[in-house]
PDB file of N, CA and C in Angstrom:
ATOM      1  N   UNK A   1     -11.913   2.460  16.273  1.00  0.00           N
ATOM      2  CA  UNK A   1     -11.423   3.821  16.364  1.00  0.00           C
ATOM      3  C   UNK A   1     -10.161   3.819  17.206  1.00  0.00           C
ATOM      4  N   UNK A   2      -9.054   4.752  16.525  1.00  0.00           N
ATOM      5  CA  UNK A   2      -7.746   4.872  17.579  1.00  0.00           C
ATOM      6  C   UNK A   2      -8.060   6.024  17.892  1.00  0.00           C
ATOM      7  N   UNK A   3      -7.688   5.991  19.521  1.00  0.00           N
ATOM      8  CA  UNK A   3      -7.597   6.459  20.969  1.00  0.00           C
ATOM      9  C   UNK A   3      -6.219   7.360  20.859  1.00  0.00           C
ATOM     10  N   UNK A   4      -5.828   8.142  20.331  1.00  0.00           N
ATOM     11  CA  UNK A   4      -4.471   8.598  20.401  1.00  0.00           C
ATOM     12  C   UNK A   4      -4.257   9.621  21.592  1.00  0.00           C
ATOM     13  N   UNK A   5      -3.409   9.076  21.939  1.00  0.00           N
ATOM     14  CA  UNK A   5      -3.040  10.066  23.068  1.00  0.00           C
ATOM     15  C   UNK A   5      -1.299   9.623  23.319  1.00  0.00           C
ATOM     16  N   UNK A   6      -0.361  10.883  23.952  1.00  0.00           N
ATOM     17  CA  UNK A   6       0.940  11.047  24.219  1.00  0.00           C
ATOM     18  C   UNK A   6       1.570   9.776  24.855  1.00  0.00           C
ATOM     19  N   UNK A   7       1.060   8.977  25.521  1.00  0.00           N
ATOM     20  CA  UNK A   7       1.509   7.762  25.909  1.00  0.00           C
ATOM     21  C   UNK A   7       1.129   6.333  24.908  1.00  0.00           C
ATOM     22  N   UNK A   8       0.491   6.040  23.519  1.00  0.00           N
ATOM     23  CA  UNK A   8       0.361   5.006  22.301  1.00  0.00           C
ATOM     24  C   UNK A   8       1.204   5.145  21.806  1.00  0.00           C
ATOM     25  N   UNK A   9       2.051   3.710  21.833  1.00  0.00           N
ATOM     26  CA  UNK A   9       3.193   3.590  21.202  1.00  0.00           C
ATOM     27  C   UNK A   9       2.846   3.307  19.702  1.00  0.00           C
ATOM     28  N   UNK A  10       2.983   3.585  18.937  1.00  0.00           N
ATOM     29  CA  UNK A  10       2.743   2.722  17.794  1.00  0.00           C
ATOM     30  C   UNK A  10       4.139   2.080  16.882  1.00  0.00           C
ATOM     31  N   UNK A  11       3.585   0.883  16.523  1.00  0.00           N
ATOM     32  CA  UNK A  11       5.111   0.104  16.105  1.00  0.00           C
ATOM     33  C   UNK A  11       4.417   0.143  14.396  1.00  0.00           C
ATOM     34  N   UNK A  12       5.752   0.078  13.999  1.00  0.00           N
ATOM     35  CA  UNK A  12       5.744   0.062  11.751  1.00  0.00           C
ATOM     36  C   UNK A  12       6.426  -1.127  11.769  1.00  0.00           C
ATOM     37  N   UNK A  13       5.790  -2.036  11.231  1.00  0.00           N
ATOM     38  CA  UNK A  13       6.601  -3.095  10.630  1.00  0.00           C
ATOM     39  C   UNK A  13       7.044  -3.045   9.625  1.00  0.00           C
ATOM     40  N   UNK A  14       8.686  -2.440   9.171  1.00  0.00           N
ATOM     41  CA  UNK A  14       9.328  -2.221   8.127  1.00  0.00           C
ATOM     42  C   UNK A  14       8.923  -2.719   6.715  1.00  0.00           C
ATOM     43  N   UNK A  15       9.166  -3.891   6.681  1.00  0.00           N
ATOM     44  CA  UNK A  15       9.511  -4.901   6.129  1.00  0.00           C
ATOM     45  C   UNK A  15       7.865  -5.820   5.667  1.00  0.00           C
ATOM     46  N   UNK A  16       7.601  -5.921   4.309  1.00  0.00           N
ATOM     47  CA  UNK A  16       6.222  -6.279   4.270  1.00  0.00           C
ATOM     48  C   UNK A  16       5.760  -7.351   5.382  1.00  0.00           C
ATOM     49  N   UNK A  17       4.518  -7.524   5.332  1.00  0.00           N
ATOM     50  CA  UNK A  17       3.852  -9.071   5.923  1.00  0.00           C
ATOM     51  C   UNK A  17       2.705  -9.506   5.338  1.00  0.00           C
ATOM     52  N   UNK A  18       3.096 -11.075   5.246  1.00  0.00           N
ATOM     53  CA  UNK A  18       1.625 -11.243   4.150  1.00  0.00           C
ATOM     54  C   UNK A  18       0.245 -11.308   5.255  1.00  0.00           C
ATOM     55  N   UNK A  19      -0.390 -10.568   4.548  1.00  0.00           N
ATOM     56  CA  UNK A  19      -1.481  -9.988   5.033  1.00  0.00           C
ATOM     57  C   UNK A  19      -2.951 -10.754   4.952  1.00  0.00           C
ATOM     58  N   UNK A  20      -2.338 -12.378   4.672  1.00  0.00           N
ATOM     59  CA  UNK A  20      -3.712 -13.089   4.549  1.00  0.00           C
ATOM     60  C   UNK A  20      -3.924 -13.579   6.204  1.00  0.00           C
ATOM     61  N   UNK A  21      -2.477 -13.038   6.862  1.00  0.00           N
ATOM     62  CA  UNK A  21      -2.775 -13.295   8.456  1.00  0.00           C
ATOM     63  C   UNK A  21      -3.786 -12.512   9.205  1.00  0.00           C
ATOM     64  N   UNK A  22      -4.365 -13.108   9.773  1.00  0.00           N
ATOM     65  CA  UNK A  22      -5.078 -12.618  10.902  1.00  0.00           C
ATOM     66  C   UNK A  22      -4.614 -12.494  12.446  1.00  0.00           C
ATOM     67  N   UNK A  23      -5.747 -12.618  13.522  1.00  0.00           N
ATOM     68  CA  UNK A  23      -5.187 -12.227  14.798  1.00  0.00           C
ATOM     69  C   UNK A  23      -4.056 -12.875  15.096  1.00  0.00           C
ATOM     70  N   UNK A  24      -3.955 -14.294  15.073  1.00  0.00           N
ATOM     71  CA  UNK A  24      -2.785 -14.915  15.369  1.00  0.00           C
ATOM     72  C   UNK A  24      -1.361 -14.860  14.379  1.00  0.00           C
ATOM     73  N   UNK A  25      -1.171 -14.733  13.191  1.00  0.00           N
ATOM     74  CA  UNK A  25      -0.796 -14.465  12.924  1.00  0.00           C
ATOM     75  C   UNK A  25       0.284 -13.013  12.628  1.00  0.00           C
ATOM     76  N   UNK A  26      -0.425 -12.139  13.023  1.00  0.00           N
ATOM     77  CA  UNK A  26      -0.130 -11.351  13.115  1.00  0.00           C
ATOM     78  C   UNK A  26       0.196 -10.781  14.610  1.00  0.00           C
ATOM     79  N   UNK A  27      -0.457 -11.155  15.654  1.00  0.00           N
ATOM     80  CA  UNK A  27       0.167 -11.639  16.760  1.00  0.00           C
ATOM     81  C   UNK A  27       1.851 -11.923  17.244  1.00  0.00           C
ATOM     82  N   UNK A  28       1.594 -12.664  16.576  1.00  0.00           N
ATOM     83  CA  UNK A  28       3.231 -13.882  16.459  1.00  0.00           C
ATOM     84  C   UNK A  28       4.369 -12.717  15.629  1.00  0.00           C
ATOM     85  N   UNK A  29       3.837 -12.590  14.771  1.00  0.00           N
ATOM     86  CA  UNK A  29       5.295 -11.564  14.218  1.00  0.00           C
ATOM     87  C   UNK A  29       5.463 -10.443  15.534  1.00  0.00           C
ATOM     88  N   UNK A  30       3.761  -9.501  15.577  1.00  0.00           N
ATOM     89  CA  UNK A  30       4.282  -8.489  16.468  1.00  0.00           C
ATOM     90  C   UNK A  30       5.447  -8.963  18.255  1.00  0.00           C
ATOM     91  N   UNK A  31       5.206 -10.314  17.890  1.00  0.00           N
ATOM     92  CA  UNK A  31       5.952 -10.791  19.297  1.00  0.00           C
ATOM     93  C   UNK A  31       7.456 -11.570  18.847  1.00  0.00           C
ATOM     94  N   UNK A  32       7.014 -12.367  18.338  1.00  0.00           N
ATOM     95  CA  UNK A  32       8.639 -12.683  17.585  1.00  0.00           C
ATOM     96  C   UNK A  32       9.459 -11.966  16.921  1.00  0.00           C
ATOM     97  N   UNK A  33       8.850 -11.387  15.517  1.00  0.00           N
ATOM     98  CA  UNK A  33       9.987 -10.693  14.602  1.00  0.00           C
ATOM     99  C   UNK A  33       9.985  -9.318  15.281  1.00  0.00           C
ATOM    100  N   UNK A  34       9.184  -8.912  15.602  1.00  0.00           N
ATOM    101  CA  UNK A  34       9.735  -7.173  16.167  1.00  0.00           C
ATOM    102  C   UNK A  34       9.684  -7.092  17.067  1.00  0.00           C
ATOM    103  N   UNK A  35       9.752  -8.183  18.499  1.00  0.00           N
ATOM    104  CA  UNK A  35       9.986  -8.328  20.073  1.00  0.00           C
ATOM    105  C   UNK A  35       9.040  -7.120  20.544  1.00  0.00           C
ATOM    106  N   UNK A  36       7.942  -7.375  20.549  1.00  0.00           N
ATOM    107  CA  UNK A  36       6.892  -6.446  20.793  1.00  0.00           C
ATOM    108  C   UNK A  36       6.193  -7.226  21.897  1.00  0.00           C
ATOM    109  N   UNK A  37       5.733  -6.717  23.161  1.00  0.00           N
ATOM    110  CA  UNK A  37       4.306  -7.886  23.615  1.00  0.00           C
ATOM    111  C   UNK A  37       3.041  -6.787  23.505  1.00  0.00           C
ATOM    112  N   UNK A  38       2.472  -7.508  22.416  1.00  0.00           N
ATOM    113  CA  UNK A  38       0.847  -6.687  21.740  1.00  0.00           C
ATOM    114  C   UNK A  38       0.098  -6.209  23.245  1.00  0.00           C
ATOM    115  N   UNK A  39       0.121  -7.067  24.188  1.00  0.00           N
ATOM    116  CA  UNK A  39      -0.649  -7.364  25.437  1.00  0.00           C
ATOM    117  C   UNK A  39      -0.458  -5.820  26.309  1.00  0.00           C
ATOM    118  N   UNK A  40       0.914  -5.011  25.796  1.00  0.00           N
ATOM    119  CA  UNK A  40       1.103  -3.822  26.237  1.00  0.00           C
ATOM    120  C   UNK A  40       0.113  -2.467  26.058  1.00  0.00           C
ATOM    121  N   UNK A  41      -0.140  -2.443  25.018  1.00  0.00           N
ATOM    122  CA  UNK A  41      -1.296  -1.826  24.499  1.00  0.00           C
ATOM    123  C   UNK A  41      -0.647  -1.127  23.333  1.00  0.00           C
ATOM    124  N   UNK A  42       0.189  -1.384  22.569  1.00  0.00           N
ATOM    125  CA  UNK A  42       0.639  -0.380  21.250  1.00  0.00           C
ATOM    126  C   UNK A  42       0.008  -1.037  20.258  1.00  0.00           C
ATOM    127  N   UNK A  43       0.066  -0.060  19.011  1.00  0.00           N
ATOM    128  CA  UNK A  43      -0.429  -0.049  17.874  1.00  0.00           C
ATOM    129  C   UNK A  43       0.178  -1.266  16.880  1.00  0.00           C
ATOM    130  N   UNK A  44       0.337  -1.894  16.166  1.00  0.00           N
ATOM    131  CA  UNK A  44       0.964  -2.583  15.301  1.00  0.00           C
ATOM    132  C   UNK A  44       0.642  -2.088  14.078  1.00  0.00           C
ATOM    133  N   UNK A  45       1.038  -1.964  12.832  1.00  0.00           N
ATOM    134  CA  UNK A  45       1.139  -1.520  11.797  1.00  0.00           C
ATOM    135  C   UNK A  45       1.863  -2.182  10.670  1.00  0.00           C
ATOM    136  N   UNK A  46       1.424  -2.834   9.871  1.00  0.00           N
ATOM    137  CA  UNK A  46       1.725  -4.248   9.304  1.00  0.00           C
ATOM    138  C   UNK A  46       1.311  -3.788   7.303  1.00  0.00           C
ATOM    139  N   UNK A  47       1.712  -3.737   6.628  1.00  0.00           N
ATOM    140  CA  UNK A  47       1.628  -3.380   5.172  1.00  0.00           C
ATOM    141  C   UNK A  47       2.239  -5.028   4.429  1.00  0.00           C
ATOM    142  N   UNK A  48       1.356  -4.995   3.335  1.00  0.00           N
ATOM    143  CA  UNK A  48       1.846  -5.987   2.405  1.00  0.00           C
ATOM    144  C   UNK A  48       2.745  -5.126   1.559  1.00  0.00           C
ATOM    145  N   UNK A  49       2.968  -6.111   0.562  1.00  0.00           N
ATOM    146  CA  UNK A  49       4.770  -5.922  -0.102  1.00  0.00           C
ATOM    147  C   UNK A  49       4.376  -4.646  -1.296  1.00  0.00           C
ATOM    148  N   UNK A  50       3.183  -4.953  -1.815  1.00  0.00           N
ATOM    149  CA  UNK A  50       2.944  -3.814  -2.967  1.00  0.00           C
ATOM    150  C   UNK A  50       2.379  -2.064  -2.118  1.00  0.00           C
ATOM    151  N   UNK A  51       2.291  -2.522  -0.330  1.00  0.00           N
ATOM    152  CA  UNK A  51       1.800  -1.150  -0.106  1.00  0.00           C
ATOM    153  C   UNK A  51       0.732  -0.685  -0.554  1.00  0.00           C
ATOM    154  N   UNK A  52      -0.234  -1.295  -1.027  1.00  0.00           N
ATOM    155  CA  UNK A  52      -1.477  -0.863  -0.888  1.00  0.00           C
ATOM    156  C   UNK A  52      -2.330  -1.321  -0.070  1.00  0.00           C
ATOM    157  N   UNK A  53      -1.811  -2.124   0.803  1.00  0.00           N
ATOM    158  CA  UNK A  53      -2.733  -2.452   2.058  1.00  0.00           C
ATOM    159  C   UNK A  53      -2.068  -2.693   3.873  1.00  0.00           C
ATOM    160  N   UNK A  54      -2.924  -2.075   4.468  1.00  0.00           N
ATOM    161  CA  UNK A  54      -2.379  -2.076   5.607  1.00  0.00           C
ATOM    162  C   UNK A  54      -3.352  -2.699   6.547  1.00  0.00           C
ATOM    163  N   UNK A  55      -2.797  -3.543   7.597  1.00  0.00           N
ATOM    164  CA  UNK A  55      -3.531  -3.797   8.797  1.00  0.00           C
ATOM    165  C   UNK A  55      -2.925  -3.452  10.318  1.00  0.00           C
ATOM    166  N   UNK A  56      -4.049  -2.903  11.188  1.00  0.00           N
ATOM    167  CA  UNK A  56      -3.271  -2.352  12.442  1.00  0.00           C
ATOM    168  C   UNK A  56      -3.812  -3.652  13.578  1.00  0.00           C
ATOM    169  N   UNK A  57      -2.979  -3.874  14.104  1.00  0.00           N
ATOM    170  CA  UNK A  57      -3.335  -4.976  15.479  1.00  0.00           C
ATOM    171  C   UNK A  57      -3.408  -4.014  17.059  1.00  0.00           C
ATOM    172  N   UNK A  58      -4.285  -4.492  17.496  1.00  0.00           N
ATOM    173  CA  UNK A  58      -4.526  -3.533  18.464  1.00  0.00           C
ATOM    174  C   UNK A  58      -4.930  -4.919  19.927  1.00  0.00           C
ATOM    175  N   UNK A  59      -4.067  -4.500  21.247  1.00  0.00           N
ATOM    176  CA  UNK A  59      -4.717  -5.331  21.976  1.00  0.00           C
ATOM    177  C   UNK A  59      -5.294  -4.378  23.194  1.00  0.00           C
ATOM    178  N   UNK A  60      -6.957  -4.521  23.168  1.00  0.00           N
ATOM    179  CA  UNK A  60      -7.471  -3.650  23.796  1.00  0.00           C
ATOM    180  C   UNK A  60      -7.612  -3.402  25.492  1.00  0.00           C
ATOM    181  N   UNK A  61      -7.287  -4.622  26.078  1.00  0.00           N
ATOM    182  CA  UNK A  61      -7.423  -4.988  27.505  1.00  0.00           C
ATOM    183  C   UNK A  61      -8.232  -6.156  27.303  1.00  0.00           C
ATOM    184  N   UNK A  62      -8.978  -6.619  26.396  1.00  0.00           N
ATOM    185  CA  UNK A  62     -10.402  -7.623  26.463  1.00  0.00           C
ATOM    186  C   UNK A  62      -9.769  -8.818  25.566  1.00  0.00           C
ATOM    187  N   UNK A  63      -9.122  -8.444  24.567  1.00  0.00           N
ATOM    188  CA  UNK A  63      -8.719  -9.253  22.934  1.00  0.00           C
ATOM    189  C   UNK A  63      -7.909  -8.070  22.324  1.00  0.00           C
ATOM    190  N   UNK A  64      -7.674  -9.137  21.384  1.00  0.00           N
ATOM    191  CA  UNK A  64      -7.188  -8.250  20.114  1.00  0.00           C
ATOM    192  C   UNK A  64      -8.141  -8.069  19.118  1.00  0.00           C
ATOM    193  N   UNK A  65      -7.976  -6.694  18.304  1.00  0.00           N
ATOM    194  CA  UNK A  65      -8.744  -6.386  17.045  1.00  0.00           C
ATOM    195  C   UNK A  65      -7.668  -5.978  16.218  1.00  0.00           C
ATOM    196  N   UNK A  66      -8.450  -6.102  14.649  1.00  0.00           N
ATOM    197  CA  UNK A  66      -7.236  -5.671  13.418  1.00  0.00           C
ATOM    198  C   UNK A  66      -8.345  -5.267  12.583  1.00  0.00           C
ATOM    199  N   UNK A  67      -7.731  -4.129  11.863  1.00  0.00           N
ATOM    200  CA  UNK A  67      -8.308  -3.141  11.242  1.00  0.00           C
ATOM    201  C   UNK A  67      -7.990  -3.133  10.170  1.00  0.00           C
ATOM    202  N   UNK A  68      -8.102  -2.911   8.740  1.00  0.00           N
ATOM    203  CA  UNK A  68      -7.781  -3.032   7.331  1.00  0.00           C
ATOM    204  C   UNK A  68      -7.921  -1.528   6.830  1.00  0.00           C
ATOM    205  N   UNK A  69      -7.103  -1.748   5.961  1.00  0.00           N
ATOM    206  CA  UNK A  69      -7.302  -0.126   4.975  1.00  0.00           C
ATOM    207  C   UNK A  69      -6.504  -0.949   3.460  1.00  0.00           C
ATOM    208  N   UNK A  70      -7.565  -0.762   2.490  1.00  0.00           N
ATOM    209  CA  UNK A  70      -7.124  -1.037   1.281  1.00  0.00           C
ATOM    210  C   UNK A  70      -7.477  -0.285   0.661  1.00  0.00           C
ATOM    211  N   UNK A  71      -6.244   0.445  -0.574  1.00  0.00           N
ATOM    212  CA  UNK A  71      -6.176   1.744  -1.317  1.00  0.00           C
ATOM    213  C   UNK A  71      -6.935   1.514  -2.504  1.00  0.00           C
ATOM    214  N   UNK A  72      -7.522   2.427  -3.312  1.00  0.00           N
ATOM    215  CA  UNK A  72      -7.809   1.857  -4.355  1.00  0.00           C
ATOM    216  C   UNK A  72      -7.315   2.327  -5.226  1.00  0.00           C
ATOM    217  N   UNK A  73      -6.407   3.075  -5.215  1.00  0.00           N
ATOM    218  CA  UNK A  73      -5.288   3.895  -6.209  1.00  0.00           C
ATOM    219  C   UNK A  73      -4.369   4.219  -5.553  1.00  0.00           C
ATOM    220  N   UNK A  74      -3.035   3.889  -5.614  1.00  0.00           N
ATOM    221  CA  UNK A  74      -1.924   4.717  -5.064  1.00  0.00           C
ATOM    222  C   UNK A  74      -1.398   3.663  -4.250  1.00  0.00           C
ATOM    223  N   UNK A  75      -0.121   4.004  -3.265  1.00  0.00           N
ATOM    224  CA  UNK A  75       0.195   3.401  -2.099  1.00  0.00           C
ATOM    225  C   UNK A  75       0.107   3.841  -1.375  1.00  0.00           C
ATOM    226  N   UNK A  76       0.549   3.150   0.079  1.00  0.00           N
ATOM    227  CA  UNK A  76       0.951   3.817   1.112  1.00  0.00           C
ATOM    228  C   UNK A  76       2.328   4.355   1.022  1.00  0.00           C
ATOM    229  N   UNK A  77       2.979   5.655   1.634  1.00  0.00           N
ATOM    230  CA  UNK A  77       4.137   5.914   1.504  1.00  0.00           C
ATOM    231  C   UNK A  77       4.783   4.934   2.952  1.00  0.00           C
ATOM    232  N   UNK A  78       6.064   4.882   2.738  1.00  0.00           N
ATOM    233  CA  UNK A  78       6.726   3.493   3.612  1.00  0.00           C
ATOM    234  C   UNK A  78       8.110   3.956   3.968  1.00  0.00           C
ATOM    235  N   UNK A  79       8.747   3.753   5.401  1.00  0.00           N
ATOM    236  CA  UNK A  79       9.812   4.028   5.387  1.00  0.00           C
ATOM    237  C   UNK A  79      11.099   2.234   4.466  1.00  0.00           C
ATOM    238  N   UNK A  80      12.021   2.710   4.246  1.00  0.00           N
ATOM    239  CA  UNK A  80      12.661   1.645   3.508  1.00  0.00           C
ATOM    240  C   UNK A  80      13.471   0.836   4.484  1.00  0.00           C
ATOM    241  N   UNK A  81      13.250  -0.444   4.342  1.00  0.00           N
ATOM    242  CA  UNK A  81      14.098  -1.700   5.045  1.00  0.00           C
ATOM    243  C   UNK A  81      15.728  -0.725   5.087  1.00  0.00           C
ATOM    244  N   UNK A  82      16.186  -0.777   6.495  1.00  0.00           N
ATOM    245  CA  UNK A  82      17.546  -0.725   7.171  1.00  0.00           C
ATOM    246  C   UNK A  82      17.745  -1.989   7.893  1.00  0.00           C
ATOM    247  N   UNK A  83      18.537  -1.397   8.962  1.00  0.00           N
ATOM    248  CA  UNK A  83      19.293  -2.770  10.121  1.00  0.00           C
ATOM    249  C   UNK A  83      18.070  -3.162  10.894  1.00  0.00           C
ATOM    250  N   UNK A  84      16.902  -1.848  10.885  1.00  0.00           N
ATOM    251  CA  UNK A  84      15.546  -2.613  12.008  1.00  0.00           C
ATOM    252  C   UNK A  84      14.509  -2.800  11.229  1.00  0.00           C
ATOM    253  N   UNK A  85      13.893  -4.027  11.959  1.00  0.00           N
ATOM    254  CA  UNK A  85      12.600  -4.385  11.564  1.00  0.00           C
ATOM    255  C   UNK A  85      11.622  -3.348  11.887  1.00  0.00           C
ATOM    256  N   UNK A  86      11.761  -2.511  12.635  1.00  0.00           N
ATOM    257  CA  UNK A  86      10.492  -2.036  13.236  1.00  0.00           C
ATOM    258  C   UNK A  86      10.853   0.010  13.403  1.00  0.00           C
ATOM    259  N   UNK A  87       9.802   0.235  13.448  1.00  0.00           N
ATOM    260  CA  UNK A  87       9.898   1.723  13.461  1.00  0.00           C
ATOM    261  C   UNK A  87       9.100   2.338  14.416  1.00  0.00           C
ATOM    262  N   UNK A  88       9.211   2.610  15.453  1.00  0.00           N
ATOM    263  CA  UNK A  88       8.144   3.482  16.682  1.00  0.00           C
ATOM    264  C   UNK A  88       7.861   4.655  15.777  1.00  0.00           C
ATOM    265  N   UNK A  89       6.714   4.883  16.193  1.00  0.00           N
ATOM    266  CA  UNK A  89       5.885   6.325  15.620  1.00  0.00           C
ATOM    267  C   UNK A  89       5.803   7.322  17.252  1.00  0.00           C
ATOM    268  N   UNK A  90       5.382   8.549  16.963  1.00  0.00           N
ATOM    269  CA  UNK A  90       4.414   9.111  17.823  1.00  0.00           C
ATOM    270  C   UNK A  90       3.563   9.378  17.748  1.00  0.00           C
ATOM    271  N   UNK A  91       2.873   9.467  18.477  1.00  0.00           N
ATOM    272  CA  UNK A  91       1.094   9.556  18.129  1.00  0.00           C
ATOM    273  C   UNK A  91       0.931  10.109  17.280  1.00  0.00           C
ATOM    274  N   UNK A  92       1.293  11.766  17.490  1.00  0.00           N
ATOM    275  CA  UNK A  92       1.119  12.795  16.485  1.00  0.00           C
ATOM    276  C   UNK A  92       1.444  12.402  15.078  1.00  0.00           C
ATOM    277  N   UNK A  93       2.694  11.933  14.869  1.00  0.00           N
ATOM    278  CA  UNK A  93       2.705  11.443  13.969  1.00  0.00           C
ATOM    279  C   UNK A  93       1.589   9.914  13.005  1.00  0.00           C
ATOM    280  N   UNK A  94       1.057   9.562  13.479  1.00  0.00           N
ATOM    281  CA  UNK A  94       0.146   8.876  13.419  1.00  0.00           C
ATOM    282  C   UNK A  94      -1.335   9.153  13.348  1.00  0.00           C
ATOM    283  N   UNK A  95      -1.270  10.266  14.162  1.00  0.00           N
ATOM    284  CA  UNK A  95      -2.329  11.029  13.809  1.00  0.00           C
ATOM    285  C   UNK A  95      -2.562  11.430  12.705  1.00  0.00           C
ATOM    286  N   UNK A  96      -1.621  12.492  12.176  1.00  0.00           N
ATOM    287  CA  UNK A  96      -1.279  13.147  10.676  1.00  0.00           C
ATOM    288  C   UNK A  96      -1.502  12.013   9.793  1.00  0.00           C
ATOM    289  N   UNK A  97      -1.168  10.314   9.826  1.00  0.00           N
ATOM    290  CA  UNK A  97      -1.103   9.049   8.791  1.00  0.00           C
ATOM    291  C   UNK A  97      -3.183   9.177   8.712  1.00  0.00           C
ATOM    292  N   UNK A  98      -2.855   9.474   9.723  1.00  0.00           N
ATOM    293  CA  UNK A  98      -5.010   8.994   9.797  1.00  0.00           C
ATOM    294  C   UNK A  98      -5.584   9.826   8.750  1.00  0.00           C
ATOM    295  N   UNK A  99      -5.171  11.481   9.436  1.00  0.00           N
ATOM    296  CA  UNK A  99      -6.227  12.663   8.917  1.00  0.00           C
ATOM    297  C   UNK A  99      -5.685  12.996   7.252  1.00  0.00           C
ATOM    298  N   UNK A 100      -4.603  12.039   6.825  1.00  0.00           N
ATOM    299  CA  UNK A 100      -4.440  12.351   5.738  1.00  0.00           C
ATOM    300  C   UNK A 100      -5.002  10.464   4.726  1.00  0.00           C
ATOM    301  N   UNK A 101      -5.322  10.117   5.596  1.00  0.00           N
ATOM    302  CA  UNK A 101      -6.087   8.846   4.742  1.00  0.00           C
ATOM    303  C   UNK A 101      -4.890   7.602   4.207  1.00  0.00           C
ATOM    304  N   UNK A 102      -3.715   8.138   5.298  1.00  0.00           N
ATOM    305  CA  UNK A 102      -2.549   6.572   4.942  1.00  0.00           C
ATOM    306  C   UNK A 102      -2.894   5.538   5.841  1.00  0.00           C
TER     307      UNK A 102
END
């Protein structure tokens, strides 16, 4: 379950990622390709290339956990590759991704 509140950063990883990664994997991008340290406590937000699947990386204080959502019709809607890899959300906004089932 996400904890949303005015201070969760949440990060969009633009740009697909193959999604057969797990913790470490997905780890490593949120720290290399989008200069993130997970260890902070923000959201990660990670989609494969067709957008019908998403995984969130979360580091809780204890470990990390990752969460899946796979569509069974439709996509996710996506902002489009520019100059950044990465896209900060606000909660609220993230909120609204939840209560509407993206």
């Amino acid at each position: 379950m996400f904890h949303m509140n005015q201070n969760l950063k949440v990060v969009l990883a633009v740009e697909p990622v193959d999604l057969r990664k797990s913790f470490n994997g997905l780890y490593a991008v949120a720290r290399n390709e989008l200069g993130d340290i997970p260890e902070d406590g923000a959201l990660f937000v990670f989609s494969n290339r067709s957008r019908n699947r998403i995984k969130v990386l979360c580091f809780d204080g204890t470990g990390c956990w990752v969460s899946v959502k796979r569509l069974e019709q439709g996509t996710f809607s996506w902002p489009k590759a520019v100059a950044k890899s990465k896209m900060s959300l606000k909660p609220e906004s993230a909120a609204l991704c939840s209560a509407r089932g993206w």
